[in-house]
PDB file of N, CA and C in Angstrom:
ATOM      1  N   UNK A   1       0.845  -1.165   0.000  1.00  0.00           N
ATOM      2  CA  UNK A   1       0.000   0.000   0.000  1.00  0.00           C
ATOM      3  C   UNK A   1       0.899   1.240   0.000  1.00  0.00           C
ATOM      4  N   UNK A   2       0.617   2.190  -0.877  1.00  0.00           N
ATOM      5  CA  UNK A   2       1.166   3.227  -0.953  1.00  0.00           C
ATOM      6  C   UNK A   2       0.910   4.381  -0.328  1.00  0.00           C
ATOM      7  N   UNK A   3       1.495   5.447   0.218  1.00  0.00           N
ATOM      8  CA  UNK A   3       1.397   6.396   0.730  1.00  0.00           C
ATOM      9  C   UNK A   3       0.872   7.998   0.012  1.00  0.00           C
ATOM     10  N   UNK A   4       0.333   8.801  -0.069  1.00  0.00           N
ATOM     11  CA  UNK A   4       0.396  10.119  -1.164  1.00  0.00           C
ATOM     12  C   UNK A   4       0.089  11.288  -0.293  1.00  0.00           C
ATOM     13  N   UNK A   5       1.189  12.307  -0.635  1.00  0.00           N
ATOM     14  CA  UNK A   5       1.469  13.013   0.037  1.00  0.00           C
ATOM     15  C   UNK A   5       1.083  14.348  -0.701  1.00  0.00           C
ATOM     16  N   UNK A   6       0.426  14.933  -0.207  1.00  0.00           N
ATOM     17  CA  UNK A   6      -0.542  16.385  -0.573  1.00  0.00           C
ATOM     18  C   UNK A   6      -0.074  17.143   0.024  1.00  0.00           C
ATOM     19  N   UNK A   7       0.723  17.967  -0.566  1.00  0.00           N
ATOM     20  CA  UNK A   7       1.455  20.117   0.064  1.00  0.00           C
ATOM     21  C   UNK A   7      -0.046  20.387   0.739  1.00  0.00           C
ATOM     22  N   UNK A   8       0.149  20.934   1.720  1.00  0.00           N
ATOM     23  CA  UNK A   8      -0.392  21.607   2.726  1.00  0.00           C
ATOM     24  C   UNK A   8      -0.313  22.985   2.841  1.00  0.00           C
ATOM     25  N   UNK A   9      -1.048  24.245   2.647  1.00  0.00           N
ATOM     26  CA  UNK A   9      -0.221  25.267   2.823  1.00  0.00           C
ATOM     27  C   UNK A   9      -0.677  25.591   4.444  1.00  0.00           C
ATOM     28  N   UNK A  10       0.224  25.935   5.206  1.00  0.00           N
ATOM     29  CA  UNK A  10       0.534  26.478   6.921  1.00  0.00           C
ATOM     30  C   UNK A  10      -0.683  26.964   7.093  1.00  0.00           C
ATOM     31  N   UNK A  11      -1.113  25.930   7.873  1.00  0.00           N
ATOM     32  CA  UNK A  11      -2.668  26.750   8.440  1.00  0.00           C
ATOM     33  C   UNK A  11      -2.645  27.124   9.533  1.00  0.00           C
ATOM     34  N   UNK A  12      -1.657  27.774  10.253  1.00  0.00           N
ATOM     35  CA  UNK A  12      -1.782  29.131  10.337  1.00  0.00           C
ATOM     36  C   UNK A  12      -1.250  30.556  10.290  1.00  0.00           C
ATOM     37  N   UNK A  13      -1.114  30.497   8.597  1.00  0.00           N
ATOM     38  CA  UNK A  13      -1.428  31.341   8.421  1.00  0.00           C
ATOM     39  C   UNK A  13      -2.539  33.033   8.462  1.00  0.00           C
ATOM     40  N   UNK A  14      -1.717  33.723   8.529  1.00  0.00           N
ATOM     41  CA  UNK A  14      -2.845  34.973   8.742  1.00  0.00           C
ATOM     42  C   UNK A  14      -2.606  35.767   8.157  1.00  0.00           C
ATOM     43  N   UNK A  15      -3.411  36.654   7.325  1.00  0.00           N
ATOM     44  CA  UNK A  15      -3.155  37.681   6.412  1.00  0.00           C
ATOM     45  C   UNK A  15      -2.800  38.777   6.986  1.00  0.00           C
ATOM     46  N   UNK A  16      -1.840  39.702   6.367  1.00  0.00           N
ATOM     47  CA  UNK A  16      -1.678  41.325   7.432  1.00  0.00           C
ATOM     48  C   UNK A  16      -2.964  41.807   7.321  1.00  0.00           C
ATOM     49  N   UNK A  17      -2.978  42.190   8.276  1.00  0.00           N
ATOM     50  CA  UNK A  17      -4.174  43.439   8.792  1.00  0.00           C
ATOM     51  C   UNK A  17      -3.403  44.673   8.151  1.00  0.00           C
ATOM     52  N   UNK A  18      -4.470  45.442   7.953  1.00  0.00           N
ATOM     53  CA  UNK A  18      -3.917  46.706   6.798  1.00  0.00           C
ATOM     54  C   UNK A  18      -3.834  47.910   7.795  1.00  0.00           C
ATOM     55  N   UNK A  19      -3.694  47.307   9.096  1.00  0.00           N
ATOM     56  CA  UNK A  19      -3.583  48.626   9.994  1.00  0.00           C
ATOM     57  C   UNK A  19      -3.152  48.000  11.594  1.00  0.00           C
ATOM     58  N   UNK A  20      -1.163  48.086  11.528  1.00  0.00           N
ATOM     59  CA  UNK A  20      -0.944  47.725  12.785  1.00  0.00           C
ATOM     60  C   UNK A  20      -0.270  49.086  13.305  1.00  0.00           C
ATOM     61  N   UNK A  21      -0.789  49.647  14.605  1.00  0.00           N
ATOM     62  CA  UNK A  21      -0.724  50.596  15.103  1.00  0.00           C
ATOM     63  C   UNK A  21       0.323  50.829  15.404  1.00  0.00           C
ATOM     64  N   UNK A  22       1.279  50.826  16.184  1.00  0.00           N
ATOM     65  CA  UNK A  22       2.643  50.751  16.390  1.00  0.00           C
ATOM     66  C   UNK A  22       3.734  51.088  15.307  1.00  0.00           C
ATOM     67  N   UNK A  23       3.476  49.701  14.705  1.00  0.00           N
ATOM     68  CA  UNK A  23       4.702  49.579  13.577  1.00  0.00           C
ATOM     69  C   UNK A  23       4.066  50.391  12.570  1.00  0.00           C
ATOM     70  N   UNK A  24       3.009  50.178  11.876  1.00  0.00           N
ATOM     71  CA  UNK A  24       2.683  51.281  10.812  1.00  0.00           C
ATOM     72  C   UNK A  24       2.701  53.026  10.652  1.00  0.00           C
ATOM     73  N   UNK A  25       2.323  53.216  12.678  1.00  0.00           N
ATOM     74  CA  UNK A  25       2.711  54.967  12.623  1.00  0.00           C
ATOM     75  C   UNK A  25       4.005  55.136  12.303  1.00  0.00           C
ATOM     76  N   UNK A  26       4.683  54.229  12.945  1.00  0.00           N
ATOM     77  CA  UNK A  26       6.846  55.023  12.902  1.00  0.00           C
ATOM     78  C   UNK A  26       6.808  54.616  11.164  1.00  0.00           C
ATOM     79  N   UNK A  27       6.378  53.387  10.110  1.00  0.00           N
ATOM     80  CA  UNK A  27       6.241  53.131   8.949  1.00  0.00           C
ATOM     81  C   UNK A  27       5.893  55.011   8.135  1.00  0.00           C
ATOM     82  N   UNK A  28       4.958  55.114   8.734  1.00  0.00           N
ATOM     83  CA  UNK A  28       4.148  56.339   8.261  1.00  0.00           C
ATOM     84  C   UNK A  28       5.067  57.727   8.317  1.00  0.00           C
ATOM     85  N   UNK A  29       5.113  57.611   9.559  1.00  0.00           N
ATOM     86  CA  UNK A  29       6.527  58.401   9.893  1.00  0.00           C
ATOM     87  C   UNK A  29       7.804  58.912   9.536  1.00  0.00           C
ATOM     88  N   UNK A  30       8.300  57.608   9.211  1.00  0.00           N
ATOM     89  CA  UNK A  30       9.579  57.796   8.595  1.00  0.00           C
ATOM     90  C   UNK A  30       9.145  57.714   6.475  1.00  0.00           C
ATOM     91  N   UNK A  31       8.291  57.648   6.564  1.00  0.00           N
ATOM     92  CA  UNK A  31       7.834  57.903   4.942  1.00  0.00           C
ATOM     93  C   UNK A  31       7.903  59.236   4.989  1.00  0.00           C
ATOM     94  N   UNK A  32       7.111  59.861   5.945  1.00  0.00           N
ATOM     95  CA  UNK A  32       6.666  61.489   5.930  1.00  0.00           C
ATOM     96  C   UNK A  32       7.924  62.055   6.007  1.00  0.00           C
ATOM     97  N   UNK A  33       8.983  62.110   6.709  1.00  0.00           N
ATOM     98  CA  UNK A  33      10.082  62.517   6.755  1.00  0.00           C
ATOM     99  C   UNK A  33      11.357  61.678   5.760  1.00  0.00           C
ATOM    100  N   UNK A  34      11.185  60.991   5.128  1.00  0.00           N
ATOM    101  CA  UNK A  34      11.919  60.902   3.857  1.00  0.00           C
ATOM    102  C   UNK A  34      11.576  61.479   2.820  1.00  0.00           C
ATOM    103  N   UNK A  35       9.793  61.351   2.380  1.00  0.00           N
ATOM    104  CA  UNK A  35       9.313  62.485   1.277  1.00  0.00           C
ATOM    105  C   UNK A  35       9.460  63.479   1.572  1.00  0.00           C
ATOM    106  N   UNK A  36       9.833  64.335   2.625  1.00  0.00           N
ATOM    107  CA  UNK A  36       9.669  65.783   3.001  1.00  0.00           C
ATOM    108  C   UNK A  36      11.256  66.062   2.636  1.00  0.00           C
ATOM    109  N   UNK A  37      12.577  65.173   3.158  1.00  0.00           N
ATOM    110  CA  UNK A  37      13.409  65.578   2.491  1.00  0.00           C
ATOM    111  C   UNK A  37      13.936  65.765   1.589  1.00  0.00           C
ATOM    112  N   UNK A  38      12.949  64.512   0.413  1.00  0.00           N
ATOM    113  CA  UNK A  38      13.792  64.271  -0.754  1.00  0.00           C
ATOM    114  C   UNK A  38      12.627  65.709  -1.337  1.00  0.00           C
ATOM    115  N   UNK A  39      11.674  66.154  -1.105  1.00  0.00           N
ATOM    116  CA  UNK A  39      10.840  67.064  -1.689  1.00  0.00           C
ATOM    117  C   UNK A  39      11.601  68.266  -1.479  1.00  0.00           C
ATOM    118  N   UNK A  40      11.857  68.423  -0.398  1.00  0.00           N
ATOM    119  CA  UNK A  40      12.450  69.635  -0.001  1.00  0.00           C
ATOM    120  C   UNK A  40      14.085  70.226  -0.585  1.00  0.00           C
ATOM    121  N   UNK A  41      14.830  68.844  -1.070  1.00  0.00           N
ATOM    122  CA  UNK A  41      15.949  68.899  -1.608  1.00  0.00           C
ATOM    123  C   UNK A  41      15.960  69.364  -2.886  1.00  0.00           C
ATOM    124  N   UNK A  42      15.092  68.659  -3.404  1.00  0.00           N
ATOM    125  CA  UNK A  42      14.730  68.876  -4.859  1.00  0.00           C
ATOM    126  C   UNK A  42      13.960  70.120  -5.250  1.00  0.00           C
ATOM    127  N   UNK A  43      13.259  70.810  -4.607  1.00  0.00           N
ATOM    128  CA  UNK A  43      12.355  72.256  -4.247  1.00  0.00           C
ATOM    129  C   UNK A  43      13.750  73.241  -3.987  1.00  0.00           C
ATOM    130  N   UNK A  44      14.886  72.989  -2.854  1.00  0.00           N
ATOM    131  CA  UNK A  44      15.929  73.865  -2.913  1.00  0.00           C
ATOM    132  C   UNK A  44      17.005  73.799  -4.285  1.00  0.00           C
ATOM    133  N   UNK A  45      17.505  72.876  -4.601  1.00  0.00           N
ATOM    134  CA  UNK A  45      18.225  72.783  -5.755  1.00  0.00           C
ATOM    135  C   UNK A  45      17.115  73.498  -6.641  1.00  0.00           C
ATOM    136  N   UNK A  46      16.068  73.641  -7.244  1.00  0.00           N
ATOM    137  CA  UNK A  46      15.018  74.827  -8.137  1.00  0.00           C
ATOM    138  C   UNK A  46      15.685  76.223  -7.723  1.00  0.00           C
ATOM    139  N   UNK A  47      15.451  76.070  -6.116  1.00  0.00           N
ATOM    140  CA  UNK A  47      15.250  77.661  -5.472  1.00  0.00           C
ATOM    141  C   UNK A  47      16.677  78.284  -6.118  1.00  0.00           C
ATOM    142  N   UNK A  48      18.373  77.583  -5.808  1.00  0.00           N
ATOM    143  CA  UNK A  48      18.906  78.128  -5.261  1.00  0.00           C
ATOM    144  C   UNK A  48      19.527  78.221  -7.170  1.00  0.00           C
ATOM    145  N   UNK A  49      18.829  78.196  -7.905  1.00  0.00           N
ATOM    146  CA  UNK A  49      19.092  78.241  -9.598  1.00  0.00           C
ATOM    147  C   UNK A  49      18.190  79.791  -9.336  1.00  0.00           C
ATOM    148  N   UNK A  50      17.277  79.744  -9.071  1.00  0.00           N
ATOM    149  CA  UNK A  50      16.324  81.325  -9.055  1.00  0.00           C
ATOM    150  C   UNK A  50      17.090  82.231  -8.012  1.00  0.00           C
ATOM    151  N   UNK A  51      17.662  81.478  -7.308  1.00  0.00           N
ATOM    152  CA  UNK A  51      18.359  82.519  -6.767  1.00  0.00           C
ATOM    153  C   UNK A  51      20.059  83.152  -7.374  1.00  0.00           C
ATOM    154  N   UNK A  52      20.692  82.482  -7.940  1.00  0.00           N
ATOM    155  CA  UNK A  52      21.537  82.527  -8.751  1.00  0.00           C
ATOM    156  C   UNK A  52      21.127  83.375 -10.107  1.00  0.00           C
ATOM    157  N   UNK A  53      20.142  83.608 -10.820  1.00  0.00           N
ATOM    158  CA  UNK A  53      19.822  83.980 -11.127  1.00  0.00           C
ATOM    159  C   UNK A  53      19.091  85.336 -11.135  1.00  0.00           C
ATOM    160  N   UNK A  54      18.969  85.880  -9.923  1.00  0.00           N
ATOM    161  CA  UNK A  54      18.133  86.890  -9.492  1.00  0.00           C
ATOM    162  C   UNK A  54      16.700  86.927  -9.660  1.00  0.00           C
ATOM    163  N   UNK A  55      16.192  85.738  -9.457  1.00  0.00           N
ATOM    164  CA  UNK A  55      14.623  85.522  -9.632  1.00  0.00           C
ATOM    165  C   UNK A  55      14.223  85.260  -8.506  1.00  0.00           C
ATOM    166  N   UNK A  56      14.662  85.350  -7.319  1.00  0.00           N
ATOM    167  CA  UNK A  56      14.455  84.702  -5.827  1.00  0.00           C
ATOM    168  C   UNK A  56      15.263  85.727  -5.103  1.00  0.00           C
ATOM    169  N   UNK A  57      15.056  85.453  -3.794  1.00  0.00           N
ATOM    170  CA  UNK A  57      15.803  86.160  -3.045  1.00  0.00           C
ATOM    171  C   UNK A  57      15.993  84.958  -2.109  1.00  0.00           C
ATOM    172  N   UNK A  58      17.001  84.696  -1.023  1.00  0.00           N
ATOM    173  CA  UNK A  58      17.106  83.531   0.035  1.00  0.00           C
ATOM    174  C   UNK A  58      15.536  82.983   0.730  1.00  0.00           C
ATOM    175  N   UNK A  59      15.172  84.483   1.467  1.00  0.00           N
ATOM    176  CA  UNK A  59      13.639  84.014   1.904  1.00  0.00           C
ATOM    177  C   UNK A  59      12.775  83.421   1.407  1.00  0.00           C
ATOM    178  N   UNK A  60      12.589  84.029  -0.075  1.00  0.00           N
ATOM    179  CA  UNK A  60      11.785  82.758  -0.991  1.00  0.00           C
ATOM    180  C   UNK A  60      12.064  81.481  -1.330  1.00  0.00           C
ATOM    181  N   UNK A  61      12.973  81.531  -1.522  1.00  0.00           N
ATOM    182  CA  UNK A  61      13.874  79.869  -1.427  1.00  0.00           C
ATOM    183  C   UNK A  61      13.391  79.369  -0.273  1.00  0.00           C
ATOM    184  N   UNK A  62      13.718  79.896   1.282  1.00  0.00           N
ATOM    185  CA  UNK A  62      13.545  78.648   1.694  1.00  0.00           C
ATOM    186  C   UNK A  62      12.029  78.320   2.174  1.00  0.00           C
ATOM    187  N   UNK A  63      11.177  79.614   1.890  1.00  0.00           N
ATOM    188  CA  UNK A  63       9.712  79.510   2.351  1.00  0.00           C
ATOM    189  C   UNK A  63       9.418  78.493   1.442  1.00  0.00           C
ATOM    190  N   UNK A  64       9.354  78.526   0.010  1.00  0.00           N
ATOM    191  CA  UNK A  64       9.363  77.581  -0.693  1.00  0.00           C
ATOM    192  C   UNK A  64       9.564  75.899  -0.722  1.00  0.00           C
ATOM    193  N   UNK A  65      10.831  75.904  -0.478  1.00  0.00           N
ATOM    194  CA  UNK A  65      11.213  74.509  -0.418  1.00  0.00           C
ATOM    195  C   UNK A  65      11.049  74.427   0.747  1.00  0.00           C
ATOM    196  N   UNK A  66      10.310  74.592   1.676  1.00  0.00           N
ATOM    197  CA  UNK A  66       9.933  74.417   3.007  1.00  0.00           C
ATOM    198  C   UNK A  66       8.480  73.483   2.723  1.00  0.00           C
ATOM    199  N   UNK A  67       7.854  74.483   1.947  1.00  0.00           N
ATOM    200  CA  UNK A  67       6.544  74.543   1.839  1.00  0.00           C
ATOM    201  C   UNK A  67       5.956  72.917   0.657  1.00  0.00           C
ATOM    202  N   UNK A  68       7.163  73.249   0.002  1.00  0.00           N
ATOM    203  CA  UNK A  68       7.912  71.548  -0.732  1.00  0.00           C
ATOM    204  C   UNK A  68       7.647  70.397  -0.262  1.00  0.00           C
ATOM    205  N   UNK A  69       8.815  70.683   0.972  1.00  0.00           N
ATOM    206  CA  UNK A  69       9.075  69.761   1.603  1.00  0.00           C
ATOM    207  C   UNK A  69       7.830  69.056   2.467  1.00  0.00           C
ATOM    208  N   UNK A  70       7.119  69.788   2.844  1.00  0.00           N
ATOM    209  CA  UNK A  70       5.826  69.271   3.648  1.00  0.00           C
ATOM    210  C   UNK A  70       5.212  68.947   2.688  1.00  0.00           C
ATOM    211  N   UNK A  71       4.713  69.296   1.366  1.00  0.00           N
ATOM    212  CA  UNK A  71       3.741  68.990   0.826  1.00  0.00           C
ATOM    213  C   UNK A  71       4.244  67.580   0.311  1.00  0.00           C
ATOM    214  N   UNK A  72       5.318  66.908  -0.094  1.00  0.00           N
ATOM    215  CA  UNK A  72       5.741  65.782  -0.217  1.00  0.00           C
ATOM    216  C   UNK A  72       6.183  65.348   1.077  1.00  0.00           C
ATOM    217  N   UNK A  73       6.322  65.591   1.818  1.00  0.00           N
ATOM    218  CA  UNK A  73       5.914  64.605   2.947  1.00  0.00           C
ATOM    219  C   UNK A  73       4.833  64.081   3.333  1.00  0.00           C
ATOM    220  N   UNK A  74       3.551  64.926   3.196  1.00  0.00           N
ATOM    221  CA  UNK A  74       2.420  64.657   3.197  1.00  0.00           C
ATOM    222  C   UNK A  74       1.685  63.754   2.506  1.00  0.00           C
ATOM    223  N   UNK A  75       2.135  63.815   1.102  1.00  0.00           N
ATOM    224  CA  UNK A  75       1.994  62.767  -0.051  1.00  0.00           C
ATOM    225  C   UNK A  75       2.182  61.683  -0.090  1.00  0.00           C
ATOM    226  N   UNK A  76       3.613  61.804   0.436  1.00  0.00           N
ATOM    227  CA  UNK A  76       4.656  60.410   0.748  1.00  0.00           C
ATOM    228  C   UNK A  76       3.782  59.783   1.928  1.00  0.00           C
ATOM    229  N   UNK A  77       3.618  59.687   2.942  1.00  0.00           N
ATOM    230  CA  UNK A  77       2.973  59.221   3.782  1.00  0.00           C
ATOM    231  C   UNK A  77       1.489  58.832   3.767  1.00  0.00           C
ATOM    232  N   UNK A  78       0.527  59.505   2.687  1.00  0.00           N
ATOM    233  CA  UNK A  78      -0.920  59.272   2.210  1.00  0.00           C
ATOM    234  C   UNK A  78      -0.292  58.024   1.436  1.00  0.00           C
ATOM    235  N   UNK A  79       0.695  58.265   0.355  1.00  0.00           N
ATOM    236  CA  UNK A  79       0.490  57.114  -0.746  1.00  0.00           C
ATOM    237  C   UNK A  79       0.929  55.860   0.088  1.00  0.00           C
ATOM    238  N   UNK A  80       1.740  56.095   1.195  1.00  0.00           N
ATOM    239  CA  UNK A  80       2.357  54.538   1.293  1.00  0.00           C
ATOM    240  C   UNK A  80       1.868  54.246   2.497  1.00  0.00           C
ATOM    241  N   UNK A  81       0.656  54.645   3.048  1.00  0.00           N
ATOM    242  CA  UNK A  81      -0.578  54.132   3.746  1.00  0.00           C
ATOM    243  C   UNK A  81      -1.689  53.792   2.677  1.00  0.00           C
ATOM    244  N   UNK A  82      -1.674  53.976   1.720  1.00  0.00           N
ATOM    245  CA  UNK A  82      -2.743  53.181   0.957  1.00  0.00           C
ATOM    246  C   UNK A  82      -1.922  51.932  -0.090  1.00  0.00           C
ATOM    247  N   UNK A  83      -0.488  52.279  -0.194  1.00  0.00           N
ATOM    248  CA  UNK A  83       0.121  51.418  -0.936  1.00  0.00           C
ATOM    249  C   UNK A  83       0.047  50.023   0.142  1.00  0.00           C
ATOM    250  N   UNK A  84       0.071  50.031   1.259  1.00  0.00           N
ATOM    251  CA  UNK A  84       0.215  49.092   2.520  1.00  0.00           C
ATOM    252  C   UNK A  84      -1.108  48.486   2.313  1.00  0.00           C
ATOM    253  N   UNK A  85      -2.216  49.272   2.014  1.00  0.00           N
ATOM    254  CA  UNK A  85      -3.673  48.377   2.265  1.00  0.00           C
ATOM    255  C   UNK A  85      -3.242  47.509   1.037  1.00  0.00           C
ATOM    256  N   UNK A  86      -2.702  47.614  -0.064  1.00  0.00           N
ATOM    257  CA  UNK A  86      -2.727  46.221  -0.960  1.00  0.00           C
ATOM    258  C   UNK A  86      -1.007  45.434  -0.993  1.00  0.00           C
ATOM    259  N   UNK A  87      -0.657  45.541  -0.147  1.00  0.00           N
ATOM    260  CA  UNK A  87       0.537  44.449   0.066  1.00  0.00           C
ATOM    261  C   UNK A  87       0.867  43.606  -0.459  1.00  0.00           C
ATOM    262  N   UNK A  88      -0.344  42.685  -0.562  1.00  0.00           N
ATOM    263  CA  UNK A  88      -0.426  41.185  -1.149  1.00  0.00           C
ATOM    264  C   UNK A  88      -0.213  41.215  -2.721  1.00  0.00           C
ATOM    265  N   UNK A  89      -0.455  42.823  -3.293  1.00  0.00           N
ATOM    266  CA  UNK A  89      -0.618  42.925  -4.830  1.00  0.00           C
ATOM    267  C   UNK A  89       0.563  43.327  -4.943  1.00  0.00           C
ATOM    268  N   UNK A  90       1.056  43.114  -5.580  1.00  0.00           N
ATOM    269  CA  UNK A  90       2.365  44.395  -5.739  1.00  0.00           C
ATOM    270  C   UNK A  90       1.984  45.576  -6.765  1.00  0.00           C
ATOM    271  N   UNK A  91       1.462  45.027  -7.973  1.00  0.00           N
ATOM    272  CA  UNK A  91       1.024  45.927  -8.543  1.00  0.00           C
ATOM    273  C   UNK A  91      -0.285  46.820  -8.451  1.00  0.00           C
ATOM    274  N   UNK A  92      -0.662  46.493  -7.919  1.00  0.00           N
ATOM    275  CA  UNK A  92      -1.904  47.255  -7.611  1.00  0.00           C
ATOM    276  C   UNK A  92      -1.496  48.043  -6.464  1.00  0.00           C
ATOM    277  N   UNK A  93      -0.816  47.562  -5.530  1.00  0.00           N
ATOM    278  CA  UNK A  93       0.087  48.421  -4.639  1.00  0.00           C
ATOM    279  C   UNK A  93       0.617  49.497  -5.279  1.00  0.00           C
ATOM    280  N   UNK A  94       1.488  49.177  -6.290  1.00  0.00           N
ATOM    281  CA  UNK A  94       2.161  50.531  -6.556  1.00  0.00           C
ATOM    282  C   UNK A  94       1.730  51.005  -7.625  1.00  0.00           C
ATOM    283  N   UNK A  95       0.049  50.704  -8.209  1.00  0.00           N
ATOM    284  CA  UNK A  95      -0.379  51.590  -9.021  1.00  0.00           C
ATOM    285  C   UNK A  95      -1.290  52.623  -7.937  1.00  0.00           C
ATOM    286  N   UNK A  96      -1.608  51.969  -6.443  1.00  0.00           N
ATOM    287  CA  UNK A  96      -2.434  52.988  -5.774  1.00  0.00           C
ATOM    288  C   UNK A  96      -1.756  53.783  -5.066  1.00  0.00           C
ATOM    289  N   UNK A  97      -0.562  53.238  -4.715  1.00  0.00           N
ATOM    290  CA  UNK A  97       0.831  54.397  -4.344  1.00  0.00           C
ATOM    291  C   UNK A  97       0.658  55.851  -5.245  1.00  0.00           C
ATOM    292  N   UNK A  98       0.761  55.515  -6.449  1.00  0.00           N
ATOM    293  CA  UNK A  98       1.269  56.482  -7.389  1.00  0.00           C
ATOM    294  C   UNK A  98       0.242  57.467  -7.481  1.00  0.00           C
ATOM    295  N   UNK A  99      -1.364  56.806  -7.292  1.00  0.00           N
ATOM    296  CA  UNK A  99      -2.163  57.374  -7.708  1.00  0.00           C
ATOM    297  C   UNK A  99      -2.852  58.510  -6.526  1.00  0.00           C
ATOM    298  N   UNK A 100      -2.236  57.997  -5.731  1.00  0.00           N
ATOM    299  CA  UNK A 100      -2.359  58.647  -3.893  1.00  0.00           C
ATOM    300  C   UNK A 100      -1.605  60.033  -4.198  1.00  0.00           C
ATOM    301  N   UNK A 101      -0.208  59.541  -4.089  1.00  0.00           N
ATOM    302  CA  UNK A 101       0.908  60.659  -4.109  1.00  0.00           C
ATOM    303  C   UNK A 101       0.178  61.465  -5.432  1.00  0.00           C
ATOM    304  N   UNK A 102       0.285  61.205  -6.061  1.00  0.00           N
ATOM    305  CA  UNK A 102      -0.309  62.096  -7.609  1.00  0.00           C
ATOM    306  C   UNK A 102      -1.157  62.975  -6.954  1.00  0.00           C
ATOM    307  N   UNK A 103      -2.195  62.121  -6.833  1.00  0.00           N
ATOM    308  CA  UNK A 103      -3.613  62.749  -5.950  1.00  0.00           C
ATOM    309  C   UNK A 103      -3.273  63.905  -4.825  1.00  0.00           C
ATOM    310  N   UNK A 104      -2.987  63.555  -3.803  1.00  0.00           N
ATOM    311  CA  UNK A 104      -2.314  64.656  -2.666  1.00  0.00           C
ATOM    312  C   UNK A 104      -1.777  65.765  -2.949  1.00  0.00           C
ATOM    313  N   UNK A 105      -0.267  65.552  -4.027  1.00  0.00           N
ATOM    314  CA  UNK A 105       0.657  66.452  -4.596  1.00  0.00           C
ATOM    315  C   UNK A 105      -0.455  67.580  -5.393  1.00  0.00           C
ATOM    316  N   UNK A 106      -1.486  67.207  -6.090  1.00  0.00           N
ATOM    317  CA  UNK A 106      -1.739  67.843  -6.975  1.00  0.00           C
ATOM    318  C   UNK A 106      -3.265  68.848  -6.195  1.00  0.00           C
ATOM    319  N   UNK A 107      -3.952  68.294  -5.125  1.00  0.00           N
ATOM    320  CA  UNK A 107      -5.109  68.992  -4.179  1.00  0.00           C
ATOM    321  C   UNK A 107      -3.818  69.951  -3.659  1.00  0.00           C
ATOM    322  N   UNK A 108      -3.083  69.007  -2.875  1.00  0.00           N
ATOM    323  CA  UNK A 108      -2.133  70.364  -2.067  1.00  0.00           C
ATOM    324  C   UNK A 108      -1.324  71.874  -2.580  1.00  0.00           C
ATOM    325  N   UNK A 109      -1.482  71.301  -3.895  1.00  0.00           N
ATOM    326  CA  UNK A 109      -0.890  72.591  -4.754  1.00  0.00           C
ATOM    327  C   UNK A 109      -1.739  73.116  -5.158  1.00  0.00           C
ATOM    328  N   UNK A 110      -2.956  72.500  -5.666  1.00  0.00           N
ATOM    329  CA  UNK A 110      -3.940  73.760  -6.104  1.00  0.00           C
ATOM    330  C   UNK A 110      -4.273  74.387  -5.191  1.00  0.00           C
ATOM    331  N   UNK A 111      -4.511  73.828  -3.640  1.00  0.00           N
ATOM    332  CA  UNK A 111      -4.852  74.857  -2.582  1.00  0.00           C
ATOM    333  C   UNK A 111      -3.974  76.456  -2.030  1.00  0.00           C
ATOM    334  N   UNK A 112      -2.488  75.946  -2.840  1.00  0.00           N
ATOM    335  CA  UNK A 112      -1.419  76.927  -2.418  1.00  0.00           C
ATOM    336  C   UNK A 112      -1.832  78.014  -3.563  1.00  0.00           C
ATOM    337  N   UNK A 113      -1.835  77.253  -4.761  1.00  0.00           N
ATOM    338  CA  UNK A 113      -2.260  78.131  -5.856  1.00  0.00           C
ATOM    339  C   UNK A 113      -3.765  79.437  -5.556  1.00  0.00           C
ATOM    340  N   UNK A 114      -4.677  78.529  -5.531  1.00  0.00           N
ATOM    341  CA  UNK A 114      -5.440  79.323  -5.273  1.00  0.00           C
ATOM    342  C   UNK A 114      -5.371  80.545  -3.920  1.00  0.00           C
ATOM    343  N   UNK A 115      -4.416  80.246  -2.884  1.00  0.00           N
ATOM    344  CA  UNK A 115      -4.153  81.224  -1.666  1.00  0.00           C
ATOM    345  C   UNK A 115      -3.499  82.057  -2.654  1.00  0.00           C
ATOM    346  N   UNK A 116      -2.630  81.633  -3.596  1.00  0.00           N
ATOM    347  CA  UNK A 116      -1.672  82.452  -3.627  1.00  0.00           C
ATOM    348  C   UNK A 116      -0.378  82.656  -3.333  1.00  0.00           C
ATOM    349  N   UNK A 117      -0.175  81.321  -2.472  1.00  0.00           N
ATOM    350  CA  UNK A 117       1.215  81.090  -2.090  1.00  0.00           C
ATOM    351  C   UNK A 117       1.879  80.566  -2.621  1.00  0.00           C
ATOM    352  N   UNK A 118       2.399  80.335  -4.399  1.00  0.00           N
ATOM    353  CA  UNK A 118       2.744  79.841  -5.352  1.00  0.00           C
ATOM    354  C   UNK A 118       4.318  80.190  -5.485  1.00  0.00           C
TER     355      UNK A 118
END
């Protein structure tokens, strides 16, 4: 008599929960403060060409790439809290990443626009 042996997959297994408190705020966290720098870097390297130029003065530069820098931090941290709710996808992950950050970047600037703080 023969034996037959059937893969099992680990029962118990458990799917991530799309919201662990702890680890996902410092996650969130350190997103917000990596997009804010790499935004803010990239917003000063602009500034400090307008300022070289005489199209800026220092203060505008750094109100600016200040103002950069948060708004891609802000982004950064929306997209990769919704990129986290699809984990399991990758691509759908990082098509809702993109579409987050897009999304954010582009409300948060029209709101500056329309103040006026452009």
């Amino acid at each position: 008599m023969s034996q037959y042996y059937y893969p099992v997959a680990n029962p118990y297994y458990e799917p991530p929960q799309a919201w662990h408190q702890g680890d996902d705020a410092r996650l969130l966290l350190n997103a917000a403060r990596t997009g804010a720098l790499i935004g803010a870097t990239g917003a000063a390297a602009l500034n400090l060409q307008r300022i070289r130029n005489d199209e800026s003065d220092w203060r505008q530069a750094l109100t600016r790439s200040a103002k950069a820098g948060l708004t891609a931090g802000i982004a950064t941290a929306a997209a990769t809290a919704v990129g986290r709710m699809f984990a399991r996808y990758p691509v759908v992950s990082t098509a809702a990443t993109f579409a987050t950050g897009t999304a954010v970047m582009y409300v948060l600037n029209e709101q500056r626009k329309e103040r006026g703080d452009v």
